[in-house]
Protein backbone atom coordinates (compact mmCIF):
# COMPACT_ATOMS: atom_id res chain seq x y z
CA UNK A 1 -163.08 120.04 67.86
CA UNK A 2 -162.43 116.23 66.53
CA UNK A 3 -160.91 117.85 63.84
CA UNK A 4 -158.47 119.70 66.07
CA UNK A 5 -157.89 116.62 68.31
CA UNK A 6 -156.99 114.24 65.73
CA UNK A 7 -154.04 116.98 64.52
CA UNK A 8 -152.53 117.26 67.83
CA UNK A 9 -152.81 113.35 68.22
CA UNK A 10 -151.19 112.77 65.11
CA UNK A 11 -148.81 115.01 65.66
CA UNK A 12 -147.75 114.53 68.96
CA UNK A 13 -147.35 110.12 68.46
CA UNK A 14 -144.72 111.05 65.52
CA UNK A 15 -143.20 113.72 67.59
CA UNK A 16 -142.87 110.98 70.45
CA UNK A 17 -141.52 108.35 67.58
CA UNK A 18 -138.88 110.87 66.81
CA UNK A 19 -138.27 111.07 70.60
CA UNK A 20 -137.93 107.25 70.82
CA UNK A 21 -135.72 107.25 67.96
CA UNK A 22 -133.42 109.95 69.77
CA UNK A 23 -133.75 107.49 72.82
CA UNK A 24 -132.36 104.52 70.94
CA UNK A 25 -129.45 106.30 69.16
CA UNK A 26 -128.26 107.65 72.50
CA UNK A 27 -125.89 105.30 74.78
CA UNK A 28 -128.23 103.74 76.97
CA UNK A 29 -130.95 103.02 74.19
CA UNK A 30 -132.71 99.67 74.08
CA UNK A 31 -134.58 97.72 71.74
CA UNK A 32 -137.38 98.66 73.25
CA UNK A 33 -136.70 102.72 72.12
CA UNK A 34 -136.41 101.30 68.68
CA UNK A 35 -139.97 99.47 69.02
CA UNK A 36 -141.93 102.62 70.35
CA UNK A 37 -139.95 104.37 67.41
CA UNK A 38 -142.03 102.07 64.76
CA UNK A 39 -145.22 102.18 67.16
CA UNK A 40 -145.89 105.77 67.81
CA UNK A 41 -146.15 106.67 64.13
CA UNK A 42 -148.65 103.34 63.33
CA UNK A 43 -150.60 105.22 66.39
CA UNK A 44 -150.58 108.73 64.91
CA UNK A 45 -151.47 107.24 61.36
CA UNK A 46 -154.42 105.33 62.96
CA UNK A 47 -156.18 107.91 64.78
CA UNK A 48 -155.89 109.49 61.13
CA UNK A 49 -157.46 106.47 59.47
CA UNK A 50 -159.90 106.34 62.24
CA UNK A 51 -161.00 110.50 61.60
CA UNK A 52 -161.14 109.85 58.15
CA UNK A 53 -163.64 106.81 58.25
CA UNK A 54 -165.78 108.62 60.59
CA UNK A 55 -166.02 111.42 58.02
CA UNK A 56 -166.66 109.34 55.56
CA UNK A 57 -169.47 107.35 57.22
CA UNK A 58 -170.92 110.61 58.41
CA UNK A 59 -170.91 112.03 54.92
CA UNK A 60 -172.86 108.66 54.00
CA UNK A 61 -175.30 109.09 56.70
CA UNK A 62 -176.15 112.63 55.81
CA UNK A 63 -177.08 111.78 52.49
CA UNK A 64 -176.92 108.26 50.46
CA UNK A 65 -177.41 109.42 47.47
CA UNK A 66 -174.44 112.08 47.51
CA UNK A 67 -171.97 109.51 48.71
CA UNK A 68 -169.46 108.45 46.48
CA UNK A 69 -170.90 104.83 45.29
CA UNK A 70 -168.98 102.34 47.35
CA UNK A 71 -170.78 98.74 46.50
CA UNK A 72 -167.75 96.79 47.53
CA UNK A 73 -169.33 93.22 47.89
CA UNK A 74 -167.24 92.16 51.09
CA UNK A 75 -168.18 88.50 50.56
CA UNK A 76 -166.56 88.10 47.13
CA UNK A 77 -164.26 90.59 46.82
CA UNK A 78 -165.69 91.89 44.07
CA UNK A 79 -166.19 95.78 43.30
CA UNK A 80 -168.52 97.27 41.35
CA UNK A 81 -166.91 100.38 39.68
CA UNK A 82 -169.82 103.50 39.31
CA UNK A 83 -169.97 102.87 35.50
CA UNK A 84 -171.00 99.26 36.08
CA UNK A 85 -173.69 99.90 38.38
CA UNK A 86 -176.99 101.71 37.63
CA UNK A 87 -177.40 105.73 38.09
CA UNK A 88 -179.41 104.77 41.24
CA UNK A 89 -177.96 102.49 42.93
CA UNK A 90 -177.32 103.74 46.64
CA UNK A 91 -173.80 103.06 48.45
CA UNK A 92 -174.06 99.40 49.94
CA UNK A 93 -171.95 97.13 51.43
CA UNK A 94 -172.72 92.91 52.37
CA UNK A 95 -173.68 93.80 55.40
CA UNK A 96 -176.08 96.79 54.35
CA UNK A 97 -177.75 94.52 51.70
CA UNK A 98 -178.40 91.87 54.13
CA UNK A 99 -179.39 94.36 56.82
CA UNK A 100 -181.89 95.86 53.79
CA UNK A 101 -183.07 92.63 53.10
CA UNK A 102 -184.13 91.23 56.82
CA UNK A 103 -185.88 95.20 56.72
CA UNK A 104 -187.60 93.94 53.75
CA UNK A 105 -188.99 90.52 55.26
CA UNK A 106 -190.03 92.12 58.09
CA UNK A 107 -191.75 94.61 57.01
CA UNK A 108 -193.39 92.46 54.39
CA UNK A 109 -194.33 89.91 57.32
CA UNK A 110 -192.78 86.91 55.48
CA UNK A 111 -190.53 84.52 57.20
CA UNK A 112 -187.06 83.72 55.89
CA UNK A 113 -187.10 80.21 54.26
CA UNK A 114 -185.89 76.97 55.38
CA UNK A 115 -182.58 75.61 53.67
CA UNK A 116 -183.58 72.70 52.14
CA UNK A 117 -183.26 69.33 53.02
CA UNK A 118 -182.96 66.00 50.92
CA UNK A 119 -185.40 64.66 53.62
CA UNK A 120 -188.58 64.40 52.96
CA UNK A 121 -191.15 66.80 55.38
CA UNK A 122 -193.22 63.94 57.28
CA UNK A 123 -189.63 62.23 57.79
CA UNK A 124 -188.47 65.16 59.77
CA UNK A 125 -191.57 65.52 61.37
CA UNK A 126 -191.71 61.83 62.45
CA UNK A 127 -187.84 62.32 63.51
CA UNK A 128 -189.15 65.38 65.78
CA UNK A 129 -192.18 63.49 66.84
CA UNK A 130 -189.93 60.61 68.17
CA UNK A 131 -187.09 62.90 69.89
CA UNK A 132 -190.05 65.02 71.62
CA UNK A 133 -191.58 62.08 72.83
CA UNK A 134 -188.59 60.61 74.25
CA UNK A 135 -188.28 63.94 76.13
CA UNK A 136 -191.53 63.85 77.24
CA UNK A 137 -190.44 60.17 78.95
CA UNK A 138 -187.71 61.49 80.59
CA UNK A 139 -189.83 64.38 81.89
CA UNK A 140 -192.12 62.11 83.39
CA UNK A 141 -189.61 59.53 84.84
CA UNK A 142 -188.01 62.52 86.57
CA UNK A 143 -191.43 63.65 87.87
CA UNK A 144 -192.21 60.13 89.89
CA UNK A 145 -191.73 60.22 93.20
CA UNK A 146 -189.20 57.15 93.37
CA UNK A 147 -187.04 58.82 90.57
CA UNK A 148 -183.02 59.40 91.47
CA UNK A 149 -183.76 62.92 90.41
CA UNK A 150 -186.52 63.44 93.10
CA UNK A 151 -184.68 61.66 95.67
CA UNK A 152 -181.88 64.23 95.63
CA UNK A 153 -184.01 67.01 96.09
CA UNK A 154 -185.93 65.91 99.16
């Protein structure tokens, strides 16, 4: 059925371009005929692009390992080509090898690590120390009765 609805899509938004087109070249056409000319076509070749992708992740769903090996590294911009990578290697994109990875820490209970820092631990522990007790002051000069901030809610 998707298969029969992307046809008549496609071919109805270039039969409408042609219409525009016909629109334009006639005696009251506008500029506006000639930009739904270019547009309905783009439309009708995206709902193509879009059927085709959702094949193509489909197929890759079904079955990883019969996918065509796709390990386009969207970070870089670098591809692997099939006779670079190894004979096992599954289809995988940036995102999919991060996604694998979190998977991975999860299920093996470890947390991720902490960028590191030129400081020093017990200096950023000191600097958190200070900031939380300077919170904890303002907490309690809000919670006295003569504070501004209890004075405006009575």
């Amino acid at each position: 059925m998707l298969h029969l609805l992307t046809l008549v899509i496609v071919l109805a938004s270039f039969r409408l371009g042609w219409w525009q087109w016909d629109r334009f070249q006639s005696i009251d056409g506008r500029g506006l005929n000639l930009g739904y000319t270019v547009l309905w076509p783009f439309i009708g070749l995206f709902t193509a692009y879009a059927w085709w992708r959702l094949l193509r992740m489909e197929a890759e769903r079904a079955d990883p390992a019969q996918a065509p090996l796709q390990a386009v590294l969207e970070d870089d911009g670098d591809q692997v080509t099939a006779a670079a990578a190894p004979a096992t290697a599954r289809p995988v994109s940036a995102r999919a090898a991060a996604a694998e990875a979190q998977l991975a820490r999860l299920r093996s209970g470890s947390e991720p690590r902490a960028p590191e820092n030129d400081q020093p631990a017990q200096d950023r522990d000191s600097g958190l120390a200070e900031y939380n007790e300077y919170l904890a002051a303002l907490r309690r000069a809000d919670e006295r009765p003569d504070s501004p901030a209890q004075m405006e809610a009575t």
